[in-house]
PDB file of N, CA and C in Angstrom:
ATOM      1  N   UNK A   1     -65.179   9.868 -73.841  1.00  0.00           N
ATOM      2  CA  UNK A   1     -64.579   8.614 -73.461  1.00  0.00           C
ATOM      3  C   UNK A   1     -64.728   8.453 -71.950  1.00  0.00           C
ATOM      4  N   UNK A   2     -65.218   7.080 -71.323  1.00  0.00           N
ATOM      5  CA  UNK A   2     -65.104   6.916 -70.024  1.00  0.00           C
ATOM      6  C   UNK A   2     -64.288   6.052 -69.477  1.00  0.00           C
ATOM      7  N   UNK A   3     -63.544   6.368 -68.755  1.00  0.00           N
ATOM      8  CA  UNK A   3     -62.655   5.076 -68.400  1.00  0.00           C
ATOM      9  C   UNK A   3     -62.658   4.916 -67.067  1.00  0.00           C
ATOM     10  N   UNK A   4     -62.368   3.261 -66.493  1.00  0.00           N
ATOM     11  CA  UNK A   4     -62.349   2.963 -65.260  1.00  0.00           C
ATOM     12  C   UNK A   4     -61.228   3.537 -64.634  1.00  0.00           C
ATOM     13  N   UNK A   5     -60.934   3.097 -63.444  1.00  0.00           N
ATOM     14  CA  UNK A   5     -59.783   4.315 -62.527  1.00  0.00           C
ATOM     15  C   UNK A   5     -58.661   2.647 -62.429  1.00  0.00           C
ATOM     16  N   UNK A   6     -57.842   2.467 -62.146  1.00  0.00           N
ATOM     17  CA  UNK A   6     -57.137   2.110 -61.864  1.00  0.00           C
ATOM     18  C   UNK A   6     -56.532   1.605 -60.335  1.00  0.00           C
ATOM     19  N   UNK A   7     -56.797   0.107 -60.107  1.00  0.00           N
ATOM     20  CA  UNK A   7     -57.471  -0.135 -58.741  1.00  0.00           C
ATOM     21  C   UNK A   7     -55.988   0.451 -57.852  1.00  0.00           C
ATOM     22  N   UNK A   8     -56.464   0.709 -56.428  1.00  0.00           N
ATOM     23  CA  UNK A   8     -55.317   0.676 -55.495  1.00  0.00           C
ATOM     24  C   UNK A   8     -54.378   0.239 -55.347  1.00  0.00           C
ATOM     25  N   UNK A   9     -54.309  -1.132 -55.284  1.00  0.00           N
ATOM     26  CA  UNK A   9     -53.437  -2.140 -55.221  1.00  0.00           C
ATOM     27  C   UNK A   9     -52.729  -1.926 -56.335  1.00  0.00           C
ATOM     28  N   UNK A  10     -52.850  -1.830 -58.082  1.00  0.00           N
ATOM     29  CA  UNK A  10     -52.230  -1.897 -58.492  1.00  0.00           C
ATOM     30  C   UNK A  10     -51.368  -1.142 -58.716  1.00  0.00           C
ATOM     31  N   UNK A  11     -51.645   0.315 -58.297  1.00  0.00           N
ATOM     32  CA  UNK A  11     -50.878   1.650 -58.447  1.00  0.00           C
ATOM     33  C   UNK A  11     -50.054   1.720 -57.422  1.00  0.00           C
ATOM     34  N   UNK A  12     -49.993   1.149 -56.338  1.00  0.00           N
ATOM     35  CA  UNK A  12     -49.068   0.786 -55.029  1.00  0.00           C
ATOM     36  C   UNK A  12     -48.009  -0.592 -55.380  1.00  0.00           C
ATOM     37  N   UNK A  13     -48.356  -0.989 -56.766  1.00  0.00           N
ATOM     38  CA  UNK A  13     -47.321  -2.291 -56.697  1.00  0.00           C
ATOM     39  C   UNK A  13     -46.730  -2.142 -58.413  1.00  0.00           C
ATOM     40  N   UNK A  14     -45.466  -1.698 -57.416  1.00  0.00           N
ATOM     41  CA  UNK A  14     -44.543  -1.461 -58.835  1.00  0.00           C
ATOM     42  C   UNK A  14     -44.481  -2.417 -60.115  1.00  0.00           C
ATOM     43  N   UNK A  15     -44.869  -4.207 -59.140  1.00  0.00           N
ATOM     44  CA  UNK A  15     -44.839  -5.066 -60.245  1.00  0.00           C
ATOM     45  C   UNK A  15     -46.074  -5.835 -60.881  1.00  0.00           C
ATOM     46  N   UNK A  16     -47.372  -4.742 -60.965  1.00  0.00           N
ATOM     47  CA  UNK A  16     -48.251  -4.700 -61.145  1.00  0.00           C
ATOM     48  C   UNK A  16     -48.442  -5.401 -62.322  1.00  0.00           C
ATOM     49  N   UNK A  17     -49.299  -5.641 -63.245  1.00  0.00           N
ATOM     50  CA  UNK A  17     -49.544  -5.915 -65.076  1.00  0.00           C
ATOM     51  C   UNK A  17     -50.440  -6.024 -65.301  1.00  0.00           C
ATOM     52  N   UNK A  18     -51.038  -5.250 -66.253  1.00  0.00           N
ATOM     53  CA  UNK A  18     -52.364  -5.270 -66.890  1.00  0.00           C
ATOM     54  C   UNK A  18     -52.209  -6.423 -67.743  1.00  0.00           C
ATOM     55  N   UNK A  19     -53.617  -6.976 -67.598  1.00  0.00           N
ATOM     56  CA  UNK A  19     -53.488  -8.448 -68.164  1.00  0.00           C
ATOM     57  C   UNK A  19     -54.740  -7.693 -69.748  1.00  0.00           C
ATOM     58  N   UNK A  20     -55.768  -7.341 -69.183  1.00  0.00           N
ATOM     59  CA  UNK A  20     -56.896  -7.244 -70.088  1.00  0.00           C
ATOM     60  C   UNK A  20     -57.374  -5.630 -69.893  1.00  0.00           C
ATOM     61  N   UNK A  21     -57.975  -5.023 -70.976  1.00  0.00           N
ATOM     62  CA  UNK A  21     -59.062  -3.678 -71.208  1.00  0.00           C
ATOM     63  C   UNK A  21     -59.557  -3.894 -72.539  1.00  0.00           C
ATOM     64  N   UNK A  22     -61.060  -4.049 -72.161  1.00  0.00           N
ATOM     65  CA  UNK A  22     -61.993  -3.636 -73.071  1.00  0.00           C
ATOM     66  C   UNK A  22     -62.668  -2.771 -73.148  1.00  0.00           C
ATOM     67  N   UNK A  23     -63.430  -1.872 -74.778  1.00  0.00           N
ATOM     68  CA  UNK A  23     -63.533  -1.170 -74.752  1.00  0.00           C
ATOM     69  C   UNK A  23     -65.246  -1.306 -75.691  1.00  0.00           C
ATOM     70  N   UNK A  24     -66.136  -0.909 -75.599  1.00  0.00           N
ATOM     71  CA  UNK A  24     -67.412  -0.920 -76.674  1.00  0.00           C
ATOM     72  C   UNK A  24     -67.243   0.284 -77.501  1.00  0.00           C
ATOM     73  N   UNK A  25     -66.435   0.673 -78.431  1.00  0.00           N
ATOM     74  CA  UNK A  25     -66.090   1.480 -79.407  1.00  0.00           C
ATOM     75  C   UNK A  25     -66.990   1.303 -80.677  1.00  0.00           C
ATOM     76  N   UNK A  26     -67.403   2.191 -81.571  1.00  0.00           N
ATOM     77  CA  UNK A  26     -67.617   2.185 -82.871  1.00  0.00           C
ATOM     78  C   UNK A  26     -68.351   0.854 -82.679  1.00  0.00           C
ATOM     79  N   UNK A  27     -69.107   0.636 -81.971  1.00  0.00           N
ATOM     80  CA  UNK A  27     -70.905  -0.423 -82.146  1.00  0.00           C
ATOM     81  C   UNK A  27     -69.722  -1.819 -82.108  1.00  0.00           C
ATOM     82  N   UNK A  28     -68.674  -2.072 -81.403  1.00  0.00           N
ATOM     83  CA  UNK A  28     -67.899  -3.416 -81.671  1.00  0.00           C
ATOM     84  C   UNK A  28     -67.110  -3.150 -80.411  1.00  0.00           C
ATOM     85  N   UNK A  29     -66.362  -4.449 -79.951  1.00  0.00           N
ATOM     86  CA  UNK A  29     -66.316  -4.713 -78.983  1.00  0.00           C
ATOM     87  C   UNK A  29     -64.397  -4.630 -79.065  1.00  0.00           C
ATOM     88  N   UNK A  30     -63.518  -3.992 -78.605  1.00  0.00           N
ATOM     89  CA  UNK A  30     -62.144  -3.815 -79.029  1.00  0.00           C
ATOM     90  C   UNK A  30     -60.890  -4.018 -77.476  1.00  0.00           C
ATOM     91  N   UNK A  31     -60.694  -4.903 -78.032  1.00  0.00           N
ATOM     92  CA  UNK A  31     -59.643  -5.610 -76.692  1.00  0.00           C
ATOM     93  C   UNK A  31     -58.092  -5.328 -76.806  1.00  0.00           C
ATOM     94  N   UNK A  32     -57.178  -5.450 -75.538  1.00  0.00           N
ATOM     95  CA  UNK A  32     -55.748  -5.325 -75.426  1.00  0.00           C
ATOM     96  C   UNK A  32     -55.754  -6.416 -74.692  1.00  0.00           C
ATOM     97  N   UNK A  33     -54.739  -7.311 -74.526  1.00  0.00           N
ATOM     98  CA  UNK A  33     -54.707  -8.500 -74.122  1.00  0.00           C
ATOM     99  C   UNK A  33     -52.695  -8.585 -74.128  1.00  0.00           C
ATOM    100  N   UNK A  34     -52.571  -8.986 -72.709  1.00  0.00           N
ATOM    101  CA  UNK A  34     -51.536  -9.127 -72.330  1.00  0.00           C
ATOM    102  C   UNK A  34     -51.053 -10.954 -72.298  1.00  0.00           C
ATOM    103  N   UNK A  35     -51.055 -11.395 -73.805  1.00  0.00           N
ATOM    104  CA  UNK A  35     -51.123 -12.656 -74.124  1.00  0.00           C
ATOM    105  C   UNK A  35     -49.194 -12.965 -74.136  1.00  0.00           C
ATOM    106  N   UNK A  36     -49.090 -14.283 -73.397  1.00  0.00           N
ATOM    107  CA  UNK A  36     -47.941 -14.435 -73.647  1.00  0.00           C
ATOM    108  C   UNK A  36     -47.019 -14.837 -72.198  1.00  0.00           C
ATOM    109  N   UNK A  37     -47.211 -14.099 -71.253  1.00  0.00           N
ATOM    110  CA  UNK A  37     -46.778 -13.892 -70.156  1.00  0.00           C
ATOM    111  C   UNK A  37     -46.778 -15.192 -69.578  1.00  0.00           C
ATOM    112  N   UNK A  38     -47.690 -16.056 -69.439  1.00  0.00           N
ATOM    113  CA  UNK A  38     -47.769 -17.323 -68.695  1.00  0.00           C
ATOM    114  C   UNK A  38     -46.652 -18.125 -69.498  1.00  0.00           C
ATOM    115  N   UNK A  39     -46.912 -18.154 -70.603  1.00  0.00           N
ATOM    116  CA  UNK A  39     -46.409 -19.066 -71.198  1.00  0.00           C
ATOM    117  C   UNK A  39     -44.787 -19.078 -71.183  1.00  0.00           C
ATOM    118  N   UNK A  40     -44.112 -17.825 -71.339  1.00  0.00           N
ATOM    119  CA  UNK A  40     -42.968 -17.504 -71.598  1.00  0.00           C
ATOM    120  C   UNK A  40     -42.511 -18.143 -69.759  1.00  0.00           C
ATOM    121  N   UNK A  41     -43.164 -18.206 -68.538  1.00  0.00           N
ATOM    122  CA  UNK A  41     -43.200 -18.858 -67.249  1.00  0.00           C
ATOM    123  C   UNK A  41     -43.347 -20.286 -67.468  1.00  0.00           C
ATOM    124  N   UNK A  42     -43.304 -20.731 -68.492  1.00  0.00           N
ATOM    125  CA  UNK A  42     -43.498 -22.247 -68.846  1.00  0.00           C
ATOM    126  C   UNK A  42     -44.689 -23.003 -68.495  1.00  0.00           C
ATOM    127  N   UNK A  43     -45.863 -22.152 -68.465  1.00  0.00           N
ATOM    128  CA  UNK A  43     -47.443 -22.303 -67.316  1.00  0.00           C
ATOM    129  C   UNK A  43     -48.206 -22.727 -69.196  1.00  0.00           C
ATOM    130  N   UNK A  44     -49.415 -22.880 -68.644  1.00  0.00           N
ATOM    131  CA  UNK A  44     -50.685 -22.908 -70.076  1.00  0.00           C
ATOM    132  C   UNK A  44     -51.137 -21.942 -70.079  1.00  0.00           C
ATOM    133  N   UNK A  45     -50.925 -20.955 -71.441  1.00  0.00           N
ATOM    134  CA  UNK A  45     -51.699 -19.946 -71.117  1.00  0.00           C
ATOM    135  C   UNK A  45     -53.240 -20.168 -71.330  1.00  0.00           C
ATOM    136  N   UNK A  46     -53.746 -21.020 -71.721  1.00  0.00           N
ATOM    137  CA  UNK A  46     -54.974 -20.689 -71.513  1.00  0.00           C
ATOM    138  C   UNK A  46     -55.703 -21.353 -70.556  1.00  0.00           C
ATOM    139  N   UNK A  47     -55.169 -22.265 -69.628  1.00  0.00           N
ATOM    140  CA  UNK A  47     -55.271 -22.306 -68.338  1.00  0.00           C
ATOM    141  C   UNK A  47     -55.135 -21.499 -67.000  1.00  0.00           C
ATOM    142  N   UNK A  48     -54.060 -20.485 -67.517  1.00  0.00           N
ATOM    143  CA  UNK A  48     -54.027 -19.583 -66.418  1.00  0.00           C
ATOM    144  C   UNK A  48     -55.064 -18.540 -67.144  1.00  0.00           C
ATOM    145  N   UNK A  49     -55.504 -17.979 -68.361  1.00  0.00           N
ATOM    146  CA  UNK A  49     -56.436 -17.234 -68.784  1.00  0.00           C
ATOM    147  C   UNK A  49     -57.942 -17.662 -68.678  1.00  0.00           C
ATOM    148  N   UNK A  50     -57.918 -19.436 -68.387  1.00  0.00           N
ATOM    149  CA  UNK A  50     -59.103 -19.397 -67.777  1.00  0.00           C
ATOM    150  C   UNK A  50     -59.552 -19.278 -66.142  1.00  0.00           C
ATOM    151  N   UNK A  51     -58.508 -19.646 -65.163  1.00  0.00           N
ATOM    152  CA  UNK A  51     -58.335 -19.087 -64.183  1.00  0.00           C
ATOM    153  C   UNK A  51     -58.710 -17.667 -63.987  1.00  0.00           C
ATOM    154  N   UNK A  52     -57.788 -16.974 -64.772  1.00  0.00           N
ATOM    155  CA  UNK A  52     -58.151 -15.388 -64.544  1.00  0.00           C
ATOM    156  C   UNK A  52     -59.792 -14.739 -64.857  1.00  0.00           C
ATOM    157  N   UNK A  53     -59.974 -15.690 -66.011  1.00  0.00           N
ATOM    158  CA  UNK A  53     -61.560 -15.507 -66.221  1.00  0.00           C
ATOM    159  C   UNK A  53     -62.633 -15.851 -65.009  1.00  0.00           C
ATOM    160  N   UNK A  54     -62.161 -17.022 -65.158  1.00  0.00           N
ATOM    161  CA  UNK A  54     -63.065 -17.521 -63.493  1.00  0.00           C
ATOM    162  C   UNK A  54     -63.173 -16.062 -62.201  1.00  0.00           C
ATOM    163  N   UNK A  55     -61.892 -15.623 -61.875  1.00  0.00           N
ATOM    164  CA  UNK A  55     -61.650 -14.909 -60.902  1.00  0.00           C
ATOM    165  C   UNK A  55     -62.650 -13.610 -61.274  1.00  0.00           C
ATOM    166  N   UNK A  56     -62.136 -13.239 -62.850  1.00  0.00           N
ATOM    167  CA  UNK A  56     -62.857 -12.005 -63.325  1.00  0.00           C
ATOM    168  C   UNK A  56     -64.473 -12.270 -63.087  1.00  0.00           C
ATOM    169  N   UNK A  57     -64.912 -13.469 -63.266  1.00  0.00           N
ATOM    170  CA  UNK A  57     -66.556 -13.878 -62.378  1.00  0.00           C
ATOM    171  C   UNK A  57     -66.649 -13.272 -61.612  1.00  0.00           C
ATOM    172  N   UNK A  58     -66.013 -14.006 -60.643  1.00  0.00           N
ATOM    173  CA  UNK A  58     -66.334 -13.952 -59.160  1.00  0.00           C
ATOM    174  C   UNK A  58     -66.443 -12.206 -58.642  1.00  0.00           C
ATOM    175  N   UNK A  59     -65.384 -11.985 -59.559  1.00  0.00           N
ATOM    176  CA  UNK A  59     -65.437  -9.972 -58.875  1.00  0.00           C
ATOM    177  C   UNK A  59     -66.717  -9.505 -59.768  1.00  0.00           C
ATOM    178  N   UNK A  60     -66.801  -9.940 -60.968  1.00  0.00           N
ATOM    179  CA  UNK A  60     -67.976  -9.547 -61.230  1.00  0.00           C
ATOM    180  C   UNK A  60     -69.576  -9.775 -60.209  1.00  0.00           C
ATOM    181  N   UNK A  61     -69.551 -11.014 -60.229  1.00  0.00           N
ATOM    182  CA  UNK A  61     -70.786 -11.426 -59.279  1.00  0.00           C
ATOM    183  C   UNK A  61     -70.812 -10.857 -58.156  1.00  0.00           C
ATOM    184  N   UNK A  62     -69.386 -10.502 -57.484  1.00  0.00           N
ATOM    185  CA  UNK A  62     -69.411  -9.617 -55.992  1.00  0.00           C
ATOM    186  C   UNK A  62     -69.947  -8.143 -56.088  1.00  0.00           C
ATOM    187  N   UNK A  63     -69.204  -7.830 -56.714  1.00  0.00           N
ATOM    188  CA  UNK A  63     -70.038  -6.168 -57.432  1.00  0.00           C
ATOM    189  C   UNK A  63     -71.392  -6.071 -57.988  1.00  0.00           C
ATOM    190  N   UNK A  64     -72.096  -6.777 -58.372  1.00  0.00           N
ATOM    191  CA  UNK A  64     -73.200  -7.003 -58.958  1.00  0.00           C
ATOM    192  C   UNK A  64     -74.347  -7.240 -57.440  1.00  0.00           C
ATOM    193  N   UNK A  65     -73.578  -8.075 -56.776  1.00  0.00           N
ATOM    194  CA  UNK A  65     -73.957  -8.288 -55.514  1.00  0.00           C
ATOM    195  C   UNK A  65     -74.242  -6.738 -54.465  1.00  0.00           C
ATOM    196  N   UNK A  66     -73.346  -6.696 -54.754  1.00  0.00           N
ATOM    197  CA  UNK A  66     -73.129  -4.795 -53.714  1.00  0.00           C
ATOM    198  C   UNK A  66     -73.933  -3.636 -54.162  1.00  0.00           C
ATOM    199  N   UNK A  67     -73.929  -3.847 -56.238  1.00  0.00           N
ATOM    200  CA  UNK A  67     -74.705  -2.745 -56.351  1.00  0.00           C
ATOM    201  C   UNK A  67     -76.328  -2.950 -56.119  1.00  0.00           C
ATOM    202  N   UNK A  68     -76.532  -4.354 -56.861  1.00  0.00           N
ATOM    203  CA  UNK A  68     -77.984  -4.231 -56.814  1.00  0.00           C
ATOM    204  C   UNK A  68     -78.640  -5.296 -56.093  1.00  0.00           C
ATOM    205  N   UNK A  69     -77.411  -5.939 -55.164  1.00  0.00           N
ATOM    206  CA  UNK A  69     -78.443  -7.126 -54.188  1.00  0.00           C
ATOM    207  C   UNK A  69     -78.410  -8.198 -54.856  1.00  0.00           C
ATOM    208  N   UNK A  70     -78.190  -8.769 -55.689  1.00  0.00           N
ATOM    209  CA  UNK A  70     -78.623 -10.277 -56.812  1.00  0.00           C
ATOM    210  C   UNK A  70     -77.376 -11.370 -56.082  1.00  0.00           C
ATOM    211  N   UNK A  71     -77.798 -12.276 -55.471  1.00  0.00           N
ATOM    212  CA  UNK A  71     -77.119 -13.179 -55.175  1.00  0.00           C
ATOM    213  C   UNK A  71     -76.074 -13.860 -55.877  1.00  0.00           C
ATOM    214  N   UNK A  72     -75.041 -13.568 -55.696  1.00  0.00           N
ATOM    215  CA  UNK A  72     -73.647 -14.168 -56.335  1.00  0.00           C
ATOM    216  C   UNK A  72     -73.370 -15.549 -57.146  1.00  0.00           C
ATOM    217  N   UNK A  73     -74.286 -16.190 -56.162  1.00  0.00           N
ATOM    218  CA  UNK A  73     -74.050 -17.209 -57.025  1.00  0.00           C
ATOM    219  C   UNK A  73     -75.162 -17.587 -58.074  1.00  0.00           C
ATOM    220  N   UNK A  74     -75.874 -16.839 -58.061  1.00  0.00           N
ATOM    221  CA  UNK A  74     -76.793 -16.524 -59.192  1.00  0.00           C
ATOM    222  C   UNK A  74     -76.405 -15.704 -60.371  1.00  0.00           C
ATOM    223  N   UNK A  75     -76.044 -15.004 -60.281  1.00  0.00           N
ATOM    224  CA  UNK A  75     -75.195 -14.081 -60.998  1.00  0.00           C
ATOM    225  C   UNK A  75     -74.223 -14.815 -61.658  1.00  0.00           C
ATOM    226  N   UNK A  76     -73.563 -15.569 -61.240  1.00  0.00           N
ATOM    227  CA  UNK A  76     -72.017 -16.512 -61.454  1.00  0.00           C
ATOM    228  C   UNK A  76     -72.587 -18.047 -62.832  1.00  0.00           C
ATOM    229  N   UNK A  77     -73.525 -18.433 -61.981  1.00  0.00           N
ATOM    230  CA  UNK A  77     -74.659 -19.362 -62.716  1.00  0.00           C
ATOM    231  C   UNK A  77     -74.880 -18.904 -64.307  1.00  0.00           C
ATOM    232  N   UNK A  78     -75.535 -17.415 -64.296  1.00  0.00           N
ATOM    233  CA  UNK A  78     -76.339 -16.778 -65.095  1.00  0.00           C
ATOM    234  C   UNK A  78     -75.012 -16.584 -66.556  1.00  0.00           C
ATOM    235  N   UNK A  79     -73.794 -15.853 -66.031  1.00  0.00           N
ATOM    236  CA  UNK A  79     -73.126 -15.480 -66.437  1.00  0.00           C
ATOM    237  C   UNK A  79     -71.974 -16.974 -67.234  1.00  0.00           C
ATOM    238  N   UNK A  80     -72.002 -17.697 -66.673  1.00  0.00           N
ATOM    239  CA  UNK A  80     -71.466 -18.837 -67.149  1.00  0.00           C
ATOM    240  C   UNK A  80     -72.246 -19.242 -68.617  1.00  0.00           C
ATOM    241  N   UNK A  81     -73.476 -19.392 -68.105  1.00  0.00           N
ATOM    242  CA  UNK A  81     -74.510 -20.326 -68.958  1.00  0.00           C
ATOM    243  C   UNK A  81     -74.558 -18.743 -70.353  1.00  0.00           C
ATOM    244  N   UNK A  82     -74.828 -17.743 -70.011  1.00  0.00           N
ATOM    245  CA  UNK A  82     -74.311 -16.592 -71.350  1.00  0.00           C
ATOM    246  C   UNK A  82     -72.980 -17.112 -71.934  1.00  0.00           C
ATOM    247  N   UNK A  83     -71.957 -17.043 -71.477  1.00  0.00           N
ATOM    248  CA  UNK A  83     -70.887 -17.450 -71.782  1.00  0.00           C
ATOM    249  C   UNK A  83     -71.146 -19.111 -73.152  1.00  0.00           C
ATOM    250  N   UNK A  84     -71.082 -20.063 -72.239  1.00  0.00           N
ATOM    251  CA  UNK A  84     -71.401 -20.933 -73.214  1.00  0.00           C
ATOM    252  C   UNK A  84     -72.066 -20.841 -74.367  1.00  0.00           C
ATOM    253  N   UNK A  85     -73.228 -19.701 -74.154  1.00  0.00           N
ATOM    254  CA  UNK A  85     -74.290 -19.837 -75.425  1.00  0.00           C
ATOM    255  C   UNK A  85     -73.478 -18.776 -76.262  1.00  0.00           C
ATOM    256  N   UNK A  86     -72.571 -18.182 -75.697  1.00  0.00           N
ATOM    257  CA  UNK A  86     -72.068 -17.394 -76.646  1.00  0.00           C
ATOM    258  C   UNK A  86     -71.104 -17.938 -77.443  1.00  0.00           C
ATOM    259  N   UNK A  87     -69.892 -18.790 -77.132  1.00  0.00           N
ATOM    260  CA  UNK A  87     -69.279 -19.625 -77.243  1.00  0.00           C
ATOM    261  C   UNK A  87     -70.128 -20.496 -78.292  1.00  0.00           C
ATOM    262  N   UNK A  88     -70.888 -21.080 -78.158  1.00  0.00           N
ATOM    263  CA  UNK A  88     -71.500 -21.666 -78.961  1.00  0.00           C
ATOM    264  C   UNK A  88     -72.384 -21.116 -80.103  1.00  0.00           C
ATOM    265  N   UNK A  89     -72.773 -20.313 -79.534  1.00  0.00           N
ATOM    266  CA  UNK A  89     -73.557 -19.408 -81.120  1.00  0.00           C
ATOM    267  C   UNK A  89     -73.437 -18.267 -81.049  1.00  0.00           C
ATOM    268  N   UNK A  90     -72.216 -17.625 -81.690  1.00  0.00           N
ATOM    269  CA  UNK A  90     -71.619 -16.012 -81.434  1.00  0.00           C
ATOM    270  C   UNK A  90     -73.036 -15.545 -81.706  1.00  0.00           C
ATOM    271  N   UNK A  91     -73.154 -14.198 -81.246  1.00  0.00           N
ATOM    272  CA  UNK A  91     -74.066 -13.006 -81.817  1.00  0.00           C
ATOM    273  C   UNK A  91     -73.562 -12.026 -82.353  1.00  0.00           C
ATOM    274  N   UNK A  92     -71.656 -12.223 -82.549  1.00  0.00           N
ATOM    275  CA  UNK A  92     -71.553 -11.261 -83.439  1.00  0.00           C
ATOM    276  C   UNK A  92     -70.059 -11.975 -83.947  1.00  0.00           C
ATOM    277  N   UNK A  93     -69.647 -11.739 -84.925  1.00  0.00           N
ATOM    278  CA  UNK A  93     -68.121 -12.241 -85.712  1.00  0.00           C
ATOM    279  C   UNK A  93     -67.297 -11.271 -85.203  1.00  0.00           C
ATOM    280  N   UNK A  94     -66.343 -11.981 -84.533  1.00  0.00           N
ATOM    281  CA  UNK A  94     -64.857 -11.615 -84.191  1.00  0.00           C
ATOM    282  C   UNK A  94     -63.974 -11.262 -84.806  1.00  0.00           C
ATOM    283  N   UNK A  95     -63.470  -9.816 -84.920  1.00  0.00           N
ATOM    284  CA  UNK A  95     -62.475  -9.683 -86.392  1.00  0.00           C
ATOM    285  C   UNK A  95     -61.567  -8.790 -85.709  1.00  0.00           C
ATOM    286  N   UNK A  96     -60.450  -8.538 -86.424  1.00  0.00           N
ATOM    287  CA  UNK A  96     -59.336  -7.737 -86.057  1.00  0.00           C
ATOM    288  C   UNK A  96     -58.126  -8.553 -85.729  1.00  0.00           C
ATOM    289  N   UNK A  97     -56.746  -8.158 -85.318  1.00  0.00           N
ATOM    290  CA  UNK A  97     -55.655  -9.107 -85.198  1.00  0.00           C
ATOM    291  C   UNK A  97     -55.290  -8.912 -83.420  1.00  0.00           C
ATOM    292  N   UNK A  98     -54.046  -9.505 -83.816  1.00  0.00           N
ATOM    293  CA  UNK A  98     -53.379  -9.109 -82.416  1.00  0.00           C
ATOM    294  C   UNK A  98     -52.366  -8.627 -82.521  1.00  0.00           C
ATOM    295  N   UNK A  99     -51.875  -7.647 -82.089  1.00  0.00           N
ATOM    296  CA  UNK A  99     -50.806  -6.888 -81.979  1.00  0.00           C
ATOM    297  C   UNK A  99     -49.595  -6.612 -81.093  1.00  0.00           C
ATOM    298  N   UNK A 100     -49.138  -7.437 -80.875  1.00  0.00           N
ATOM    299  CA  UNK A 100     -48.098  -8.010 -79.522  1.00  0.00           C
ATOM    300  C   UNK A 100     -46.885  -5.943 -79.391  1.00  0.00           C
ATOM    301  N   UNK A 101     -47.213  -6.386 -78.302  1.00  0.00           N
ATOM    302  CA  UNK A 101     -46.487  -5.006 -77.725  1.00  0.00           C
ATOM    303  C   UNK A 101     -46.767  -4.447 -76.433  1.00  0.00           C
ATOM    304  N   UNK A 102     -46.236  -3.792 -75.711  1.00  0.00           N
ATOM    305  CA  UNK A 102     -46.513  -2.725 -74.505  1.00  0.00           C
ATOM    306  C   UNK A 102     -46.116  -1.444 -74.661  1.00  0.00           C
ATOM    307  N   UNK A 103     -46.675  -0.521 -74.430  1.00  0.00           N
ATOM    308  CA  UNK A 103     -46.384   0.666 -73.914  1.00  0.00           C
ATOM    309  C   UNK A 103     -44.957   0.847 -72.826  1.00  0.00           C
TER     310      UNK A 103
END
């Protein structure tokens, strides 16, 4: 098993929250999702979950940027337009539930 480390910031801030972890397990793609939180703030959650997505871009495209040089906003472009086509014509069926809880 490999797992990412757990950024700075969040281990320094008591009122930290994991929002999302994914995992490529068993040839399928297996998510935890901290669904709920906006909403119970009286916000949209899937307005603030597309926000957070957006953001999750941008750190993507920056890192992508650092490791291998590819211009950000190329990267950002590239990654959008996947998105849609995925959105629009899965390449794979989505299955499993949701399981509301924390640790």
């Amino acid at each position: 098993m490999r797992t990412l480390v757990i950024p700075p910031a969040a281990q320094r801030d008591e009122e930290s929250i994991q929002m999302i972890s994914t995992w490529i397990a068993e040839e399928s793609l297996h998510s935890t999702l901290n669904v709920g939180m906006w909403h119970a703030q009286g916000k949209s959650e899937a307005a603030a979950w597309g926000i957070l997505l957006a953001d999750l871009i941008r750190h993507l495209a920056n890192a992508i940027q650092e490791e291998h040089g590819t211009d950000t906003e190329s990267t950002i472009r590239k990654v959008v337009e996947a998105l849609h086509a995925e959105l629009d014509e899965p390449t794979s069926k989505v299955e499993g539930g949701f399981h509301p809880g924390h640790t």
